[in-house]
N, C-alpha and C. Protein backbone atom coordinates (compact mmCIF):
# COMPACT_ATOMS: atom_id res chain seq x y z
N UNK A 1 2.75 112.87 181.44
CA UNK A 1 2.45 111.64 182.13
C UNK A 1 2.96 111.76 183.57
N UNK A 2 2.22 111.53 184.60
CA UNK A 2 2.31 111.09 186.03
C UNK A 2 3.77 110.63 186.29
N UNK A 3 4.45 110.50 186.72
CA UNK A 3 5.53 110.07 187.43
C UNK A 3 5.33 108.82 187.77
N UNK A 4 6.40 107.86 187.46
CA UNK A 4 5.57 106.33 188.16
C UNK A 4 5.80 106.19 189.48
N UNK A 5 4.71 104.99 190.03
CA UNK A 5 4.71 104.93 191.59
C UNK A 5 5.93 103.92 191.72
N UNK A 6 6.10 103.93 193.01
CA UNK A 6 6.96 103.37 193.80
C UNK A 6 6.68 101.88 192.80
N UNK A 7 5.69 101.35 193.45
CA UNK A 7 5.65 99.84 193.19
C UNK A 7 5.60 99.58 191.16
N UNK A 8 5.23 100.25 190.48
CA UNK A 8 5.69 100.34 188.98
C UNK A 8 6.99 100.09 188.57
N UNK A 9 7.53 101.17 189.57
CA UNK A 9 8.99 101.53 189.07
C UNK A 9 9.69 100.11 189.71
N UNK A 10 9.43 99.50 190.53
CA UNK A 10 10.46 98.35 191.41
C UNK A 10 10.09 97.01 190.67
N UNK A 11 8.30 97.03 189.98
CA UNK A 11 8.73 96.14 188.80
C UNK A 11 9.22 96.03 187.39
N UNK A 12 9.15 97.43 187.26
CA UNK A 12 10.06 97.79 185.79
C UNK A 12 11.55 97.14 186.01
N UNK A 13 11.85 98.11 186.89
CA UNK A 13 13.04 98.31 187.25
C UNK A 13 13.76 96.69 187.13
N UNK A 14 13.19 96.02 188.36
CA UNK A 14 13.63 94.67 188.25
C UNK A 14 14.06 93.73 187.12
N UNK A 15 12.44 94.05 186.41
CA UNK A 15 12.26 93.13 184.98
C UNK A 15 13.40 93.39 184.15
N UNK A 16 13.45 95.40 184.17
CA UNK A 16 14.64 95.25 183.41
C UNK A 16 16.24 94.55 183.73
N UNK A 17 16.17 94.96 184.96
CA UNK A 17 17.67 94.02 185.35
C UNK A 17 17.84 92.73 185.55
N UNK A 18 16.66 91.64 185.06
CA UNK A 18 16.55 90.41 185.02
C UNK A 18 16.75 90.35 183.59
N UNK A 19 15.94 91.12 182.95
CA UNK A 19 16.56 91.00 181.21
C UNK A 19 17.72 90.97 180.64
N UNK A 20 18.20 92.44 181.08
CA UNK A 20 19.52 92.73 180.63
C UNK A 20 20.67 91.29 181.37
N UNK A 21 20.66 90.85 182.75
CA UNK A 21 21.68 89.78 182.88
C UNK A 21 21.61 88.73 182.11
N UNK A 22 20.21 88.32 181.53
CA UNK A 22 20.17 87.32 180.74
C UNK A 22 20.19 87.27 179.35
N UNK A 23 20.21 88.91 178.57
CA UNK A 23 20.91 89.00 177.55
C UNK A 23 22.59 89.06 178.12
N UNK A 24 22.97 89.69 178.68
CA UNK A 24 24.23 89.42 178.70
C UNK A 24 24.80 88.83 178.76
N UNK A 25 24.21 88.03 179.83
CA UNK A 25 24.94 86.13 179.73
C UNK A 25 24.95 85.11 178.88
N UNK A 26 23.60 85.68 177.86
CA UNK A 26 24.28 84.81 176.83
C UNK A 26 25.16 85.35 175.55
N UNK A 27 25.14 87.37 175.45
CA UNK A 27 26.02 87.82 174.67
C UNK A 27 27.41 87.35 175.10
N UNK A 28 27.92 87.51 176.48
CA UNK A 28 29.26 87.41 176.98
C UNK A 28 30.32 86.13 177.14
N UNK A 29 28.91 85.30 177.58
CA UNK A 29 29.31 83.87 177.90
C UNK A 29 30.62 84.04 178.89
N UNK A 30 31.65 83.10 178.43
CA UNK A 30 32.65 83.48 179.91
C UNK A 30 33.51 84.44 179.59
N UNK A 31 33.20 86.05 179.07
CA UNK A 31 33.68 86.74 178.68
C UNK A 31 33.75 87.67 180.07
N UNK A 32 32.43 87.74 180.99
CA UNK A 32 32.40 88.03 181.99
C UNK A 32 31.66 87.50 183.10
N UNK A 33 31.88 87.67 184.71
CA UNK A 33 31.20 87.62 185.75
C UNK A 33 29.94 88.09 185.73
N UNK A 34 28.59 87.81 185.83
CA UNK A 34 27.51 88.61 185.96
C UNK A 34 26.75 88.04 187.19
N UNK A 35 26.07 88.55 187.92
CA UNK A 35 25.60 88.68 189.12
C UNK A 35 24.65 89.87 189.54
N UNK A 36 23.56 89.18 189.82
CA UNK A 36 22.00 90.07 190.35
C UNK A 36 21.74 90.04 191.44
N UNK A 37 21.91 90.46 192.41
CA UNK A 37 21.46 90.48 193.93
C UNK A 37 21.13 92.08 194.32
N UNK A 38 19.83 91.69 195.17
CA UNK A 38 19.58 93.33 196.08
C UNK A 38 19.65 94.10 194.69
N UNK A 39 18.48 94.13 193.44
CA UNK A 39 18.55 95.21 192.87
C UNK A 39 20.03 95.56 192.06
N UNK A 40 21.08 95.24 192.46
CA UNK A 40 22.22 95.14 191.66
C UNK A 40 22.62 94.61 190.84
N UNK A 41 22.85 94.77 189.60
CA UNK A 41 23.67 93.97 188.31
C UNK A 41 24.83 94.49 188.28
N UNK A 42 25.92 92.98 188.43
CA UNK A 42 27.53 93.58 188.52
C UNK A 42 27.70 92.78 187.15
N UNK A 43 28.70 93.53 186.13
CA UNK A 43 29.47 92.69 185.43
C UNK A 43 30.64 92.74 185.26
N UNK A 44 31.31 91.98 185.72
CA UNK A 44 32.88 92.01 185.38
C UNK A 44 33.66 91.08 184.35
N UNK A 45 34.17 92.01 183.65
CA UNK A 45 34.89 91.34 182.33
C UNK A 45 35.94 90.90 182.35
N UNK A 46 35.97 90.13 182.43
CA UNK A 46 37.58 88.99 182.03
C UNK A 46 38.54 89.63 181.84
N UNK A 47 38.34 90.78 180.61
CA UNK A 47 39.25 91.47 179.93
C UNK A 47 39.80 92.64 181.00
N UNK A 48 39.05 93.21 181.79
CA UNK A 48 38.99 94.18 182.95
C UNK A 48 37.82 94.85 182.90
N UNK A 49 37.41 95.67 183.72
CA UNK A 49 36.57 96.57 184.03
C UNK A 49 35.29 95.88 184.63
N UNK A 50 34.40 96.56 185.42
CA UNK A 50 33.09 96.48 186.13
C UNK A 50 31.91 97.21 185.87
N UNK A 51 30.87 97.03 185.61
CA UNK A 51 30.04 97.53 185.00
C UNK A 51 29.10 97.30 186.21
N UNK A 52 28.60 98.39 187.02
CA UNK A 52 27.39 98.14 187.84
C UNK A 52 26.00 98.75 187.54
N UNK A 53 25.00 98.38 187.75
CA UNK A 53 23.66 98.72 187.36
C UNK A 53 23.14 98.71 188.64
N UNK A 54 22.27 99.31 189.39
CA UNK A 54 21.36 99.58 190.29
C UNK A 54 20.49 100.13 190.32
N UNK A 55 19.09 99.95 191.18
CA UNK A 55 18.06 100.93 191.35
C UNK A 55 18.15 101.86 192.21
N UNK A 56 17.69 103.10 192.09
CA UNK A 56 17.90 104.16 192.88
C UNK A 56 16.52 104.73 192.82
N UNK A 57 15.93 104.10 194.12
CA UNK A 57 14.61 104.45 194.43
C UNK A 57 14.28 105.79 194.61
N UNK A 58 14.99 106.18 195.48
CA UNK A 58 14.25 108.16 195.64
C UNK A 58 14.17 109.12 193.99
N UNK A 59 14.98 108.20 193.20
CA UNK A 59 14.49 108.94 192.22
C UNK A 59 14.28 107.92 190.81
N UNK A 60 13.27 107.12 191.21
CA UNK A 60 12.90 106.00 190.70
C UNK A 60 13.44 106.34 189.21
N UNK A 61 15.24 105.59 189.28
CA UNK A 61 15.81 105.82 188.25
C UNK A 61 16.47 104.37 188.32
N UNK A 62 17.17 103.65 187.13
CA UNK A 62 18.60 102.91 186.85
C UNK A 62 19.69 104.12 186.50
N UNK A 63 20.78 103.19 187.43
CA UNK A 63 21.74 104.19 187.66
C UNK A 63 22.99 103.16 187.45
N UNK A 64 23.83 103.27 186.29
CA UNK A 64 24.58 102.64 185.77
C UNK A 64 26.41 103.46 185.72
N UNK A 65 27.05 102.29 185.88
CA UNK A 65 28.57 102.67 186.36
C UNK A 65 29.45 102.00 185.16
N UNK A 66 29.87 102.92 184.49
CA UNK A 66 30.20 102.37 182.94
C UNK A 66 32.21 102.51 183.42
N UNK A 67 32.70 101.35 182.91
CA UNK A 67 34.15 101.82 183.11
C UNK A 67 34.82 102.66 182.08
N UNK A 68 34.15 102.67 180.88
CA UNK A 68 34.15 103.14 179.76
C UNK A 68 33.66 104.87 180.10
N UNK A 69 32.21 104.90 180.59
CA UNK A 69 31.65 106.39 180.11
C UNK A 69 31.49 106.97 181.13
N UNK A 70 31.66 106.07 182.30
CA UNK A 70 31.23 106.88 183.72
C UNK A 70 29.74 106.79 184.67
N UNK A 71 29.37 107.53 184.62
CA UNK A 71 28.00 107.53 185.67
C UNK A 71 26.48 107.83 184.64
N UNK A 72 25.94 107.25 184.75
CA UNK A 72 24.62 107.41 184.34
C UNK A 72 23.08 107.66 184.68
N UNK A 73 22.37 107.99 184.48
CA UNK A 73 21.09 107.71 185.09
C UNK A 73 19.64 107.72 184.12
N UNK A 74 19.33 106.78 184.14
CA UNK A 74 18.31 106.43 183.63
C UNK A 74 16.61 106.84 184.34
N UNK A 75 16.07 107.01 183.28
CA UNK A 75 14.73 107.46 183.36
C UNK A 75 13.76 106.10 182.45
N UNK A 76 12.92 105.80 183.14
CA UNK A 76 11.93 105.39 182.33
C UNK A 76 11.34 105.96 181.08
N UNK A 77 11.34 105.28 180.18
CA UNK A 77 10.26 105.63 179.12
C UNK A 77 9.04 105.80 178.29
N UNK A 78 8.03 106.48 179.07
CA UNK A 78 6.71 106.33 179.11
C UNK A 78 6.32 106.17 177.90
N UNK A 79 6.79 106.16 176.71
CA UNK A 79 6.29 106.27 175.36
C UNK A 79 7.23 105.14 175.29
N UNK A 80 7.77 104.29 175.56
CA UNK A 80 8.16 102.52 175.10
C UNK A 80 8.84 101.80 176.70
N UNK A 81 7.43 101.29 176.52
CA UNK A 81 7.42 100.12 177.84
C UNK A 81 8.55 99.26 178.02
N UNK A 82 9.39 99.32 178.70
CA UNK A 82 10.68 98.33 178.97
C UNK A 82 12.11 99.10 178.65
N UNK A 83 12.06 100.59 178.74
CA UNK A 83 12.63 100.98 177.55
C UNK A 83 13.96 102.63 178.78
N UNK A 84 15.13 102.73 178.91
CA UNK A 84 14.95 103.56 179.86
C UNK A 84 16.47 104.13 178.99
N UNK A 85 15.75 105.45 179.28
CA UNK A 85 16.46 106.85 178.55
C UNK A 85 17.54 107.64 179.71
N UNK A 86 18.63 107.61 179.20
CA UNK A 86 19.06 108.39 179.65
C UNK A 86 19.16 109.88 180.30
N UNK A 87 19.31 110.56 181.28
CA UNK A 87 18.93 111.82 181.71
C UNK A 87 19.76 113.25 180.86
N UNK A 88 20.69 112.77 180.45
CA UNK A 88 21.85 113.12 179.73
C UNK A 88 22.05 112.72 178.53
N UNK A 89 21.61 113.32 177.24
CA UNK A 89 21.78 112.98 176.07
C UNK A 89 20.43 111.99 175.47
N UNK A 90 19.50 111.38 176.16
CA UNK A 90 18.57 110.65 175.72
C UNK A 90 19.03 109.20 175.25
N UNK A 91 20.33 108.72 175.36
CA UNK A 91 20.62 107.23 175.24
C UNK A 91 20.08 106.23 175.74
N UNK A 92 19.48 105.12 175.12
CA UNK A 92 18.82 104.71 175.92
C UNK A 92 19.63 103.34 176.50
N UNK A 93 18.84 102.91 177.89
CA UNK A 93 20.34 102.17 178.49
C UNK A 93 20.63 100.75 177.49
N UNK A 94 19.99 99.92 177.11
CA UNK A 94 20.39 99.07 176.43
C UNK A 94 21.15 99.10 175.15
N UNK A 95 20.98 100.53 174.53
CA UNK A 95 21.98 100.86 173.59
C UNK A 95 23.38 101.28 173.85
N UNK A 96 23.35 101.63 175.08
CA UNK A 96 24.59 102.39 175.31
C UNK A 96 25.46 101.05 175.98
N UNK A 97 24.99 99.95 176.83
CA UNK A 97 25.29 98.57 176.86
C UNK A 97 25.80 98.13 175.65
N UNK A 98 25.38 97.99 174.44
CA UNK A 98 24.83 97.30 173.52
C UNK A 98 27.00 97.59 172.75
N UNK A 99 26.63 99.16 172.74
CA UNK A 99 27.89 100.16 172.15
C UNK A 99 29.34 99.83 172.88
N UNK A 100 29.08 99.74 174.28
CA UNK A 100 30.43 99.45 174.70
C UNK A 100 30.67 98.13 174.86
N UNK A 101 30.06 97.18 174.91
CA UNK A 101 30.34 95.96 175.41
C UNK A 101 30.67 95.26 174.09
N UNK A 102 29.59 95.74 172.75
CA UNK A 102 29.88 95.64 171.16
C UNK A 102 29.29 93.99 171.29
N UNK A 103 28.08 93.85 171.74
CA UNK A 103 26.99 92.65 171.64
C UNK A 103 25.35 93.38 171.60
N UNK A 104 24.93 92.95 170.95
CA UNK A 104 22.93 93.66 170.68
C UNK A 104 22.35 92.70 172.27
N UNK A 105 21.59 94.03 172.82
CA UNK A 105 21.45 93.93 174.03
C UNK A 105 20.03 94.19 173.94
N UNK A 106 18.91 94.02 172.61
CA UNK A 106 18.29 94.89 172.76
C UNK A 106 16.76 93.72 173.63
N UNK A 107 16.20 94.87 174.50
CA UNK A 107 14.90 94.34 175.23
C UNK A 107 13.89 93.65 174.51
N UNK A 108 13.54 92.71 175.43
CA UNK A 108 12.54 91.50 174.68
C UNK A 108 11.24 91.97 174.59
């Protein structure tokens, strides 16, 4: 499969980081800070740690900052629409959310 274009990837991309804050906000409730601006999803947990999510256009990826696992990067998943795989190990990002945060994160 083709590589997606620019404008694909910036509405994937988005949709997904409009999803995921609004599963999270209601998995977390005031468990943490969450905040979407400029392509960015920050979450910060009450308990400690920051969790950032961003798009990283030149390589039309999500690129996630785990305090737990570290650095990530996500790939789209052409074989499940909404759906983005890790570059490293094939995790996909809402599972690996899902694992550390220990709330079902999964895409609508």
């Amino acid at each position: 499969m083709p590589p997606m274009d620019e404008t694909s990837f910036e509405r994937a991309a988005e949709k997904t980081l409009q999803q995921l804050m609004a599963a999270l906000e209601e998995a977390l409730g005031d468990e943490a800070e969450i905040d979407l601006e400029g392509g960015i999803l920050t979450v910060e947990l009450e308990a400690g740690g920051i969790y950032l999510l961003n798009l990283h256009r030149p390589n039309r990826q999500i690129w996630l900052s785990s305090p737990k696992s570290g650095a990530w990067h996500f790939d789209a998943d052409p074989a499940a629409p909404g759906h983005w795989v890790a570059t490293r190990g094939g995790e996909r990002l809402h599972d690996l959310l899902a694992r550390e945060l220990g709330h079902d994160l999964a895409p609508g």
